[in-house]
C-alpha atoms as a PDB file:
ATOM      1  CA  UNK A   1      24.507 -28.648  -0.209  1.00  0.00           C
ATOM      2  CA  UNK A   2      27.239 -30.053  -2.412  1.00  0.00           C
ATOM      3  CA  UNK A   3      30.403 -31.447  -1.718  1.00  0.00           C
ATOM      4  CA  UNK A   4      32.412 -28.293  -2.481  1.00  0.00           C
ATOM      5  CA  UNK A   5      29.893 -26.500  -1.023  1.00  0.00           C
ATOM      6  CA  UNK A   6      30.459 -27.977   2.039  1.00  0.00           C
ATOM      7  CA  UNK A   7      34.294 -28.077   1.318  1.00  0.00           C
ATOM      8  CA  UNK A   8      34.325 -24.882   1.036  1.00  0.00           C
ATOM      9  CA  UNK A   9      32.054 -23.858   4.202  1.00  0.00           C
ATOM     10  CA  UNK A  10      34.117 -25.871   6.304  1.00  0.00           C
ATOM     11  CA  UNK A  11      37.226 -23.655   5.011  1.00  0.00           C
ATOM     12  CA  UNK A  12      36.083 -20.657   5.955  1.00  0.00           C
ATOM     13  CA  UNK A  13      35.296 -21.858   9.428  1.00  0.00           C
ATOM     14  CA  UNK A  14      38.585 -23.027   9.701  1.00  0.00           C
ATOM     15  CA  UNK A  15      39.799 -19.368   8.523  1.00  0.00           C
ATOM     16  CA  UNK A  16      37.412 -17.812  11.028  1.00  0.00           C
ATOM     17  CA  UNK A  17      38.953 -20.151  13.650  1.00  0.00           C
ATOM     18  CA  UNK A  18      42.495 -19.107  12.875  1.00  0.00           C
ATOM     19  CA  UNK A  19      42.085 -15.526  12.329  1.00  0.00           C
ATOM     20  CA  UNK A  20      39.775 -15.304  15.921  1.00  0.00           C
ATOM     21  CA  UNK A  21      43.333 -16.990  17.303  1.00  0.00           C
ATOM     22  CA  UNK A  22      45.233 -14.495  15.819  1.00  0.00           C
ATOM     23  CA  UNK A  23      43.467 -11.657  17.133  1.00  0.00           C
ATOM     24  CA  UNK A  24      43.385 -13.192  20.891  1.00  0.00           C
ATOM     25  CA  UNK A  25      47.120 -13.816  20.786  1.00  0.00           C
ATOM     26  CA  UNK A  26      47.396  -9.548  19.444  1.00  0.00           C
ATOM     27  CA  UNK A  27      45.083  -9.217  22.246  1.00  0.00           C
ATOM     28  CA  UNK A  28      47.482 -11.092  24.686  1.00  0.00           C
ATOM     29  CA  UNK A  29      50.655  -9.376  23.223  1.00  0.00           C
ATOM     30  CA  UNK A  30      49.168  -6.144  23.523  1.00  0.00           C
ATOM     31  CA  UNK A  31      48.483  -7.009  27.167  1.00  0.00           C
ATOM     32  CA  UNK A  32      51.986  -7.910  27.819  1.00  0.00           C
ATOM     33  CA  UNK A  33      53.520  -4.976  26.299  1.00  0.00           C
ATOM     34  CA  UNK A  34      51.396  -3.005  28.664  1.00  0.00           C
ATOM     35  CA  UNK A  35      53.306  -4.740  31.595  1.00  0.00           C
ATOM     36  CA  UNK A  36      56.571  -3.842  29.991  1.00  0.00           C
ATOM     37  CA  UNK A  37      55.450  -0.155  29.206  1.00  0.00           C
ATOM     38  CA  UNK A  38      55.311   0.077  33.232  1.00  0.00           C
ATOM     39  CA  UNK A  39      59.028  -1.436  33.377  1.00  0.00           C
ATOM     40  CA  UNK A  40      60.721   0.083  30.140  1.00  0.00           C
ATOM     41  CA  UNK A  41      64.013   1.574  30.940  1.00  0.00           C
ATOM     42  CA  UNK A  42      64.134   4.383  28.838  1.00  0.00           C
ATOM     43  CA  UNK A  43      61.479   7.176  27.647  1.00  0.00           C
ATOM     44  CA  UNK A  44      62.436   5.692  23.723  1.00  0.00           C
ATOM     45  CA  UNK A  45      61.324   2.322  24.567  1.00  0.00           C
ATOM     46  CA  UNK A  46      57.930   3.757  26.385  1.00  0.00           C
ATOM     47  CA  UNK A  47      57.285   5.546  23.409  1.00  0.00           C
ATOM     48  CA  UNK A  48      57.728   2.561  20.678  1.00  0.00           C
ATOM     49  CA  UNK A  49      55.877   0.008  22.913  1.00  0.00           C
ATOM     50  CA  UNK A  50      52.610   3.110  22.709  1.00  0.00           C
ATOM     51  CA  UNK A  51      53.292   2.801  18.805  1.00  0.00           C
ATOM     52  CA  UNK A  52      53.031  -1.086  18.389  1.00  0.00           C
ATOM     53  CA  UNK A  53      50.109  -1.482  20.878  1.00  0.00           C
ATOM     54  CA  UNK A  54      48.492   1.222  18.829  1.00  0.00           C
ATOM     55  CA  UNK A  55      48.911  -0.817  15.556  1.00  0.00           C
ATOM     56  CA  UNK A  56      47.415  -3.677  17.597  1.00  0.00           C
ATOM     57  CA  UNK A  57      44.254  -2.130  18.706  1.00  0.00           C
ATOM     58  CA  UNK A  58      43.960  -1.236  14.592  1.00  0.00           C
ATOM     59  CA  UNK A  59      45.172  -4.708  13.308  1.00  0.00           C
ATOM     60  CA  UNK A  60      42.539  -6.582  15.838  1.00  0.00           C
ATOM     61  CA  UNK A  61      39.687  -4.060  15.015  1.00  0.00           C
ATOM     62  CA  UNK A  62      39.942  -4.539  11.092  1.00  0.00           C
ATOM     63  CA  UNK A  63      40.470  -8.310  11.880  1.00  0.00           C
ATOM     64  CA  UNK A  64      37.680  -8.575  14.043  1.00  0.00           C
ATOM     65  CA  UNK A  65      35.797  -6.802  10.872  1.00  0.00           C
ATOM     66  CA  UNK A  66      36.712  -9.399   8.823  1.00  0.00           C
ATOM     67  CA  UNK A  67      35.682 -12.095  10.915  1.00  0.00           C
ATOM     68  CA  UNK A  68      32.200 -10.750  11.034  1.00  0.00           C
ATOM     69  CA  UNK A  69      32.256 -10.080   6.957  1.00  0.00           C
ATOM     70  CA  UNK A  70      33.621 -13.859   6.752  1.00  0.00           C
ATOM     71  CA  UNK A  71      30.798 -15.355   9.141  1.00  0.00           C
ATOM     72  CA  UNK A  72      28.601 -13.597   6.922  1.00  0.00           C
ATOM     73  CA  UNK A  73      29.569 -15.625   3.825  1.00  0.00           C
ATOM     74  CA  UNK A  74      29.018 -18.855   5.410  1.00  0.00           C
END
């Protein structure tokens, strides 16, 4: 293995590192939220905390696809 090679295998661990971060701290936020869906105050605010943890379950499933297409290049 080459220099870059290895330059460039030890990038896209470092990218694979970052994004699995990324989708634990979605993970985390979209735990949280689920807390303050119990607490909201109004109907409104139920309703937009559904609509973001929604778009978290998507962003960390496509993520979580990329991770495994990433580990695959490496």
């Amino acid at each position: 293995m080459t220099n870059h090679e290895k330059c460039r295998s030890k990038q896209q661990r470092a990218k694979v590192n970052r994004m699995e971060e990324m989708v634990q701290n979605t993970i985390d936020n979209a735990r949280d939220a689920e807390f303050a869906l119990e607490h909201a105050d109004s109907k409104q605010q139920a309703d937009q905390i559904k609509v973001k943890n929604e778009h978290r379950k998507e962003s960390v499933k496509a993520a979580k696809q990329e991770i495994q297409d990433e580990r695959e290049r490496f």
